[in-house]
PDB file of N, CA and C in Angstrom:
ATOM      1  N   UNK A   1      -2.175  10.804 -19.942  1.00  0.00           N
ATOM      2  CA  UNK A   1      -1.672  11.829 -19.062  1.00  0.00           C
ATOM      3  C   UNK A   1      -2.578  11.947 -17.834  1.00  0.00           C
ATOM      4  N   UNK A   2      -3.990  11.901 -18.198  1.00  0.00           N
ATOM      5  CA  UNK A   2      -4.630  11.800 -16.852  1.00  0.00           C
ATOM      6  C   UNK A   2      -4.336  10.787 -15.509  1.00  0.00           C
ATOM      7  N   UNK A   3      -4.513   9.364 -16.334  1.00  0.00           N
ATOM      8  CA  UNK A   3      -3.859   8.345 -15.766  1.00  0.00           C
ATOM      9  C   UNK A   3      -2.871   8.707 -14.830  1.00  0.00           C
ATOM     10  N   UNK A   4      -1.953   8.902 -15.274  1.00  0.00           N
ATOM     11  CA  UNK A   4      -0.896   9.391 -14.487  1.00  0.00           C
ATOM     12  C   UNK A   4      -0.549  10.225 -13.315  1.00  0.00           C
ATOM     13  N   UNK A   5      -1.888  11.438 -13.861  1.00  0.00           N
ATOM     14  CA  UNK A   5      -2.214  12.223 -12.441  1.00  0.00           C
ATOM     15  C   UNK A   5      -3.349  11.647 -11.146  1.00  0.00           C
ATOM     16  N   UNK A   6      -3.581  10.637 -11.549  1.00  0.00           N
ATOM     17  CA  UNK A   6      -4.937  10.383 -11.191  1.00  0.00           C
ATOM     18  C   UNK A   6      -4.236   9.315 -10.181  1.00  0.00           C
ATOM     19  N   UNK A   7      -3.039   8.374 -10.897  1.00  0.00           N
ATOM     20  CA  UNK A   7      -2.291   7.895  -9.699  1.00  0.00           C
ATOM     21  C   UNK A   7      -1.423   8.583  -8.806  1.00  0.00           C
ATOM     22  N   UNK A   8      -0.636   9.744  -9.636  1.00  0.00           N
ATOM     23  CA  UNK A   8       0.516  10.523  -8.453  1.00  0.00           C
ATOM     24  C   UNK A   8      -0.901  10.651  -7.236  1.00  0.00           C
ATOM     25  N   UNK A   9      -1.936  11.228  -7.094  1.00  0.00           N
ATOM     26  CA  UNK A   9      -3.109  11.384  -6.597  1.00  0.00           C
ATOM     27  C   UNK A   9      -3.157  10.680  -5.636  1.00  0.00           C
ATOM     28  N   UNK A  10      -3.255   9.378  -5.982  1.00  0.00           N
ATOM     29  CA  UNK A  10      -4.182   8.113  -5.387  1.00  0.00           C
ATOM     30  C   UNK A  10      -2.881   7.788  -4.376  1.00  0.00           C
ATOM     31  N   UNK A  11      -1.692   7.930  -4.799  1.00  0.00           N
ATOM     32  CA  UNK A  11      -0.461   7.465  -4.152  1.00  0.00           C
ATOM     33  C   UNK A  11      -0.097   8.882  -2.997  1.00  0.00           C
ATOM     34  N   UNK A  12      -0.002   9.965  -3.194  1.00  0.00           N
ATOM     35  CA  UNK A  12      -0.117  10.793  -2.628  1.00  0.00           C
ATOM     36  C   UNK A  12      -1.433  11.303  -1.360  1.00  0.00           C
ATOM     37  N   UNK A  13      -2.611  10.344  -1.533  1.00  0.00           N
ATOM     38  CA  UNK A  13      -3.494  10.784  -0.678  1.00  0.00           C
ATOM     39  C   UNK A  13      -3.107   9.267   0.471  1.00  0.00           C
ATOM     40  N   UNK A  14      -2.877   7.863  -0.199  1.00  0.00           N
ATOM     41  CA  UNK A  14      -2.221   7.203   0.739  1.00  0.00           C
ATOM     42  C   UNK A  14      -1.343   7.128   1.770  1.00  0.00           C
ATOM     43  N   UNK A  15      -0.413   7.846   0.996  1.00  0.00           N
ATOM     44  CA  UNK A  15       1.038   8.350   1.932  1.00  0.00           C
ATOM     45  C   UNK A  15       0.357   9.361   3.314  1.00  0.00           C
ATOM     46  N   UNK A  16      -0.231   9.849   2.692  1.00  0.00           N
ATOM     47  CA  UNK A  16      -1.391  11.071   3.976  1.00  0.00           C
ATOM     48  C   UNK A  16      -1.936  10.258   4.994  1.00  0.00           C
ATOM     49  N   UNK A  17      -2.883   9.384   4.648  1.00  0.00           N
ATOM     50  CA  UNK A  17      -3.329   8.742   5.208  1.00  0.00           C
ATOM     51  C   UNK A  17      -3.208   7.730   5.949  1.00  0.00           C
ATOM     52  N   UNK A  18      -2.368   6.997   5.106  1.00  0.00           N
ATOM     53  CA  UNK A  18      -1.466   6.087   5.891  1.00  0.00           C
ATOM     54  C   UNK A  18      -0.510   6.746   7.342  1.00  0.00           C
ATOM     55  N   UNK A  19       0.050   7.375   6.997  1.00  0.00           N
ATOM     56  CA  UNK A  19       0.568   7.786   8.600  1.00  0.00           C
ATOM     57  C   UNK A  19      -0.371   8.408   9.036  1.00  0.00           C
ATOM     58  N   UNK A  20      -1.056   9.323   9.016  1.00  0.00           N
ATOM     59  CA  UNK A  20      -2.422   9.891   9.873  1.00  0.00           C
ATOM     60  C   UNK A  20      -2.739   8.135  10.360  1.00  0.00           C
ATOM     61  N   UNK A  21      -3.684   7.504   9.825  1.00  0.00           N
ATOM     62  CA  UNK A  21      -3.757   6.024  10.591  1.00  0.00           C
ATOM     63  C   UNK A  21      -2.890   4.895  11.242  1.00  0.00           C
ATOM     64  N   UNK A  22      -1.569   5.215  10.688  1.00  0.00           N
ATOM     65  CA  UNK A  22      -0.321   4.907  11.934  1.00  0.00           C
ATOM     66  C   UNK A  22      -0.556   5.767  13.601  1.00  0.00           C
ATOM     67  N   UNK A  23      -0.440   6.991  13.035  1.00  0.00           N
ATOM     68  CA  UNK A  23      -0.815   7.676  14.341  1.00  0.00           C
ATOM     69  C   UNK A  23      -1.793   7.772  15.257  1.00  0.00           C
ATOM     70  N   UNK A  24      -2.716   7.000  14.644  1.00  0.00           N
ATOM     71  CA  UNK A  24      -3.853   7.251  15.147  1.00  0.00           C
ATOM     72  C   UNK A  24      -4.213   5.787  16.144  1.00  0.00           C
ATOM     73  N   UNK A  25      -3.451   4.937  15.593  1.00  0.00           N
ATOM     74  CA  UNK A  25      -3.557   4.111  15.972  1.00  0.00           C
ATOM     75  C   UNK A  25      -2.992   3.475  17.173  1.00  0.00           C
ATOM     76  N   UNK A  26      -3.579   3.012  18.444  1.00  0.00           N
ATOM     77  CA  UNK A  26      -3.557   2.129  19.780  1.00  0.00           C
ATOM     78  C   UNK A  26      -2.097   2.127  20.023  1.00  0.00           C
ATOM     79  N   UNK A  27      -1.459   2.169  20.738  1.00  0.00           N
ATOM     80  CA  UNK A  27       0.020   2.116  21.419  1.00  0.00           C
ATOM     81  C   UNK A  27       0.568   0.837  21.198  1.00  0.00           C
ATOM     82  N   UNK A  28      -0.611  -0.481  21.369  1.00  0.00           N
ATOM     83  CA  UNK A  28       0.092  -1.853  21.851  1.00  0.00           C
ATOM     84  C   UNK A  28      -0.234  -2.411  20.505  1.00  0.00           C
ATOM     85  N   UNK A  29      -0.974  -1.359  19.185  1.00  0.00           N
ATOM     86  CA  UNK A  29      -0.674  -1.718  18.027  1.00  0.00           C
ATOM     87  C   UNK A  29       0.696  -1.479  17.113  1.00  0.00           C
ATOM     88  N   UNK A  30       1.383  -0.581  18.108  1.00  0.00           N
ATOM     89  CA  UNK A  30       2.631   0.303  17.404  1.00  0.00           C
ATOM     90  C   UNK A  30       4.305  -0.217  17.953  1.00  0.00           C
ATOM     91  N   UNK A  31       3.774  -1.495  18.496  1.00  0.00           N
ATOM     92  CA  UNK A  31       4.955  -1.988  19.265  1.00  0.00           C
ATOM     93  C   UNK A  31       5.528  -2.707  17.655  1.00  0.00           C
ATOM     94  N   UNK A  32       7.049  -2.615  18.026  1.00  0.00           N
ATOM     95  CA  UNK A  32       8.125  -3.373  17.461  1.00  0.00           C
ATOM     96  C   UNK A  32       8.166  -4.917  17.777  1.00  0.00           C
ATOM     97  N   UNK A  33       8.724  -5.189  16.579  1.00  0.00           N
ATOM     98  CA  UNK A  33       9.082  -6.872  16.523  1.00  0.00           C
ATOM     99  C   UNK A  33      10.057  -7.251  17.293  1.00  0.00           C
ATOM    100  N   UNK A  34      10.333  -8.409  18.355  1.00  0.00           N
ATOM    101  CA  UNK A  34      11.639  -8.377  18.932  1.00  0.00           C
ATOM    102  C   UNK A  34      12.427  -9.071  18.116  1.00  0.00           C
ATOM    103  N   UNK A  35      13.917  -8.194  18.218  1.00  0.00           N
ATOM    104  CA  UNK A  35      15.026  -8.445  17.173  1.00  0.00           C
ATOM    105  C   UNK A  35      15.484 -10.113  17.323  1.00  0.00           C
ATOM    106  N   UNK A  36      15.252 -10.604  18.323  1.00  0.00           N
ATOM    107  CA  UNK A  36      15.748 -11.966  18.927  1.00  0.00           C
ATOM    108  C   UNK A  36      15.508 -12.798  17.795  1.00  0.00           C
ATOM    109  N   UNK A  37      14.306 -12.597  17.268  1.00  0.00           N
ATOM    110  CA  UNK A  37      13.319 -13.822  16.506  1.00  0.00           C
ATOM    111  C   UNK A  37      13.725 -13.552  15.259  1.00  0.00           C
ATOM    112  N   UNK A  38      14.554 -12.829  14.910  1.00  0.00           N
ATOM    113  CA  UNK A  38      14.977 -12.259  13.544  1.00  0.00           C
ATOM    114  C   UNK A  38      15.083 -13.468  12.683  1.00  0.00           C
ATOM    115  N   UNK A  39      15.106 -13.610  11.089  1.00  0.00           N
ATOM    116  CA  UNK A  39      15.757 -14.854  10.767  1.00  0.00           C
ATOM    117  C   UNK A  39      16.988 -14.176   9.699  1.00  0.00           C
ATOM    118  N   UNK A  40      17.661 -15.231   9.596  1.00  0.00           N
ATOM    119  CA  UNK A  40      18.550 -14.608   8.996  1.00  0.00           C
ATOM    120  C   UNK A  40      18.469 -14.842   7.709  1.00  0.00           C
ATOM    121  N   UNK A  41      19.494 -15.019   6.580  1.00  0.00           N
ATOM    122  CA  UNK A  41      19.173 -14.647   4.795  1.00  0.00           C
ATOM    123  C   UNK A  41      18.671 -16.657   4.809  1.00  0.00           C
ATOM    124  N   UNK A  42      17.301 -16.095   3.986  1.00  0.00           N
ATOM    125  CA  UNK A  42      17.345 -17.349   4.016  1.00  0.00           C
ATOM    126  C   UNK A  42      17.710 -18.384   2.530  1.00  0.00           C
ATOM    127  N   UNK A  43      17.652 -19.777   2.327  1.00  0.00           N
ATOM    128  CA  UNK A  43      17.720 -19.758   0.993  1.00  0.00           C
ATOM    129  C   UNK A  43      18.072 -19.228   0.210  1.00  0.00           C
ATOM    130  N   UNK A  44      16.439 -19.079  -0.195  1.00  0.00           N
ATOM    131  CA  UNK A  44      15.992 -18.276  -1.477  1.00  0.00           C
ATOM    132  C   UNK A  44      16.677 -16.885  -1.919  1.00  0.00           C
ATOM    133  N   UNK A  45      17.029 -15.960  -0.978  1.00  0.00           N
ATOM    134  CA  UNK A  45      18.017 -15.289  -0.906  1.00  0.00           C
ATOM    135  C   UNK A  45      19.245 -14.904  -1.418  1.00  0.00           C
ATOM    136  N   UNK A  46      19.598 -16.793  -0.778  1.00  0.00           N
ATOM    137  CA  UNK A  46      21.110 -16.630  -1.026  1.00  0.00           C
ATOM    138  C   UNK A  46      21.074 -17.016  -2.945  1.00  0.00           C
ATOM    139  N   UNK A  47      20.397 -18.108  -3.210  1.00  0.00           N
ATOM    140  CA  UNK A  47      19.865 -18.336  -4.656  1.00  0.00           C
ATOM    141  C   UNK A  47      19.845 -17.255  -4.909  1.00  0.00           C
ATOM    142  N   UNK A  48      18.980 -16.287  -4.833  1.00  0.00           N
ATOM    143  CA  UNK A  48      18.669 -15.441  -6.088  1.00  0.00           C
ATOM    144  C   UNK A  48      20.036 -14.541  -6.167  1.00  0.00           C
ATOM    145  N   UNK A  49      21.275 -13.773  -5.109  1.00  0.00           N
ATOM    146  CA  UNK A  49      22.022 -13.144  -4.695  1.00  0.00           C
ATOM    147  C   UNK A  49      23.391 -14.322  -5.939  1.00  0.00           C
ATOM    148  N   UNK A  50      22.988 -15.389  -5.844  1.00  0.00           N
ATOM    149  CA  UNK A  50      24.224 -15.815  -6.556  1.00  0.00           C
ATOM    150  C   UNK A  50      23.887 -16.079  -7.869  1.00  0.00           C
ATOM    151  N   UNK A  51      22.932 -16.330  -8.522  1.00  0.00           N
ATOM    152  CA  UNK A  51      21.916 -16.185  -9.925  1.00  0.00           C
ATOM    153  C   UNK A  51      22.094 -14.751 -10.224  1.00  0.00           C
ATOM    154  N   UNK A  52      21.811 -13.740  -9.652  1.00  0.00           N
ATOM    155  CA  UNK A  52      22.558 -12.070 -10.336  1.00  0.00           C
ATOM    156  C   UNK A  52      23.677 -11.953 -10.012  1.00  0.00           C
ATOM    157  N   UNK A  53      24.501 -12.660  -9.887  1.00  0.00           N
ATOM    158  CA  UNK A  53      26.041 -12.637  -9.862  1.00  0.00           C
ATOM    159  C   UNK A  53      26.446 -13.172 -10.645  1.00  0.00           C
ATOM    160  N   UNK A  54      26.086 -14.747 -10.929  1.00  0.00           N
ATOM    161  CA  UNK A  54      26.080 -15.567 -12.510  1.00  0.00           C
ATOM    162  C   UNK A  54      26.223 -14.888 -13.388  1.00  0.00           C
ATOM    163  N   UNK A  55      24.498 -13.747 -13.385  1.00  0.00           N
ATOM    164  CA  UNK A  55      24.324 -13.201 -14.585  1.00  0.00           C
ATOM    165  C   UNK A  55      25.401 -11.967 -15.122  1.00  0.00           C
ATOM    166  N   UNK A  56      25.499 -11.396 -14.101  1.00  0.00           N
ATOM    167  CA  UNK A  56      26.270 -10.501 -14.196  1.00  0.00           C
ATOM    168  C   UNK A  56      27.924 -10.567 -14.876  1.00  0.00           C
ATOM    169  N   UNK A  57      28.314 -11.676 -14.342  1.00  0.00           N
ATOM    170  CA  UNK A  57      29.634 -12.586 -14.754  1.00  0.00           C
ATOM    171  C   UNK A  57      29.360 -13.304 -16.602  1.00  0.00           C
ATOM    172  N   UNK A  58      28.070 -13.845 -16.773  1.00  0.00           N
ATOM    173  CA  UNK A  58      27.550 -13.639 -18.088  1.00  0.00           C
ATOM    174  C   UNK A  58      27.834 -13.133 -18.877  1.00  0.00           C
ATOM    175  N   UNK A  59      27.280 -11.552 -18.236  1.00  0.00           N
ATOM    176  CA  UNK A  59      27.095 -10.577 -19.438  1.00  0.00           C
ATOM    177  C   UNK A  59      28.533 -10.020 -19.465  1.00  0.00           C
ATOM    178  N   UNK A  60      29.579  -9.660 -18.448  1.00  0.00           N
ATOM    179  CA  UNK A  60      30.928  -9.659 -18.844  1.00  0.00           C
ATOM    180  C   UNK A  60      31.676 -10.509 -19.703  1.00  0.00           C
ATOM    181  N   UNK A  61      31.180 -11.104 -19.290  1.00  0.00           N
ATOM    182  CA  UNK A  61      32.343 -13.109 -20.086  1.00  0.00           C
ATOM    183  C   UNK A  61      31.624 -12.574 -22.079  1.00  0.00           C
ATOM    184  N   UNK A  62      31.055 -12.944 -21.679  1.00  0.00           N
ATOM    185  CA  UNK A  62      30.407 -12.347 -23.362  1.00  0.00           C
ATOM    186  C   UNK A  62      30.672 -11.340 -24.103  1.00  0.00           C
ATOM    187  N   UNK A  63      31.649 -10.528 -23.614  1.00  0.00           N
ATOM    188  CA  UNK A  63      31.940  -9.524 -24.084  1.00  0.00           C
ATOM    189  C   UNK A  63      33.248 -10.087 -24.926  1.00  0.00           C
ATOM    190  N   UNK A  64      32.785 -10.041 -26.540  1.00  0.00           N
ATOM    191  CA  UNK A  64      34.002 -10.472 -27.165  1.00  0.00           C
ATOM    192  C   UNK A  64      35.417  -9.946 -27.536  1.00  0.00           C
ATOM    193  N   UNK A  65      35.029  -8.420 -27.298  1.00  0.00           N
ATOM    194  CA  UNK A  65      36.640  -8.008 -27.194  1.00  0.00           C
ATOM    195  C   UNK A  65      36.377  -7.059 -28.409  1.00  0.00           C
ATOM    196  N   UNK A  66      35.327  -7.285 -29.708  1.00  0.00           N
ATOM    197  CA  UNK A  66      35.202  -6.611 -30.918  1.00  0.00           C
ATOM    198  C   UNK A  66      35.193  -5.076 -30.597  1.00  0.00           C
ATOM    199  N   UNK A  67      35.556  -4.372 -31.401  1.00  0.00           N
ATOM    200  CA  UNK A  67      35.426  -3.082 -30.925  1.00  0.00           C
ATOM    201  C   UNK A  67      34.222  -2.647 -32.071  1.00  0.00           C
ATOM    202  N   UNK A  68      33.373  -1.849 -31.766  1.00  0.00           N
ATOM    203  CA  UNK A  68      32.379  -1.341 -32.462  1.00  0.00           C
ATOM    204  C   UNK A  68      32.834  -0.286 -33.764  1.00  0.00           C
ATOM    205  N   UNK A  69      32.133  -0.295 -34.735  1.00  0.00           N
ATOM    206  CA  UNK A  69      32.823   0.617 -35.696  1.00  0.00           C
ATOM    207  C   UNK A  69      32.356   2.050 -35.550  1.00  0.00           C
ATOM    208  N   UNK A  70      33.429   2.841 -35.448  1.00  0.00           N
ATOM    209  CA  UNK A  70      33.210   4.150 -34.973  1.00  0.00           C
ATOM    210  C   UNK A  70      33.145   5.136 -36.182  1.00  0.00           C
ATOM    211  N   UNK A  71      32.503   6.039 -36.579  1.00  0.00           N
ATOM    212  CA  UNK A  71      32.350   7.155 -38.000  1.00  0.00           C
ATOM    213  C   UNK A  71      33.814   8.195 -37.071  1.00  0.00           C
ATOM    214  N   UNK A  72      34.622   8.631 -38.684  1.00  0.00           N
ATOM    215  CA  UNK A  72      35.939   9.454 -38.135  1.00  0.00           C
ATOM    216  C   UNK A  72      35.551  10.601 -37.880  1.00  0.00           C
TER     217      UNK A  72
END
């Protein structure tokens, strides 16, 4: 249980800090990425996007139709 508080903590004093040091930080450090250079889905992406679709199609298809035994 401590554990636990000891991270809400550790995660909660980050979140603080972290934007306090966003803000704090240089103007020409706070510039945006230009959208131009974007890339689009790459690969690996598209792999993993059709591998949890597989799976998903899997775990339907497997479904044998049995009906579970129910107490009256």
């Amino acid at each position: 249980m401590v554990i636990r508080k000891v991270l809400a903590g550790l995660a909660a004093a980050g979140l603080v800090f972290g934007s306090t040091a966003a803000a704090a930080a240089p103007s020409d450090a706070r510039t945006g990425s230009p959208v131009g250079e974007a890339e689009g889905l790459s690969t690996f992406a598209i792999i993993l996007g059709l591998l949890i679709i597989a799976g998903v199609i899997g775990v339907i298809a497997s479904d044998n139709g049995e009906d579970l035994p129910a107490s009256p």
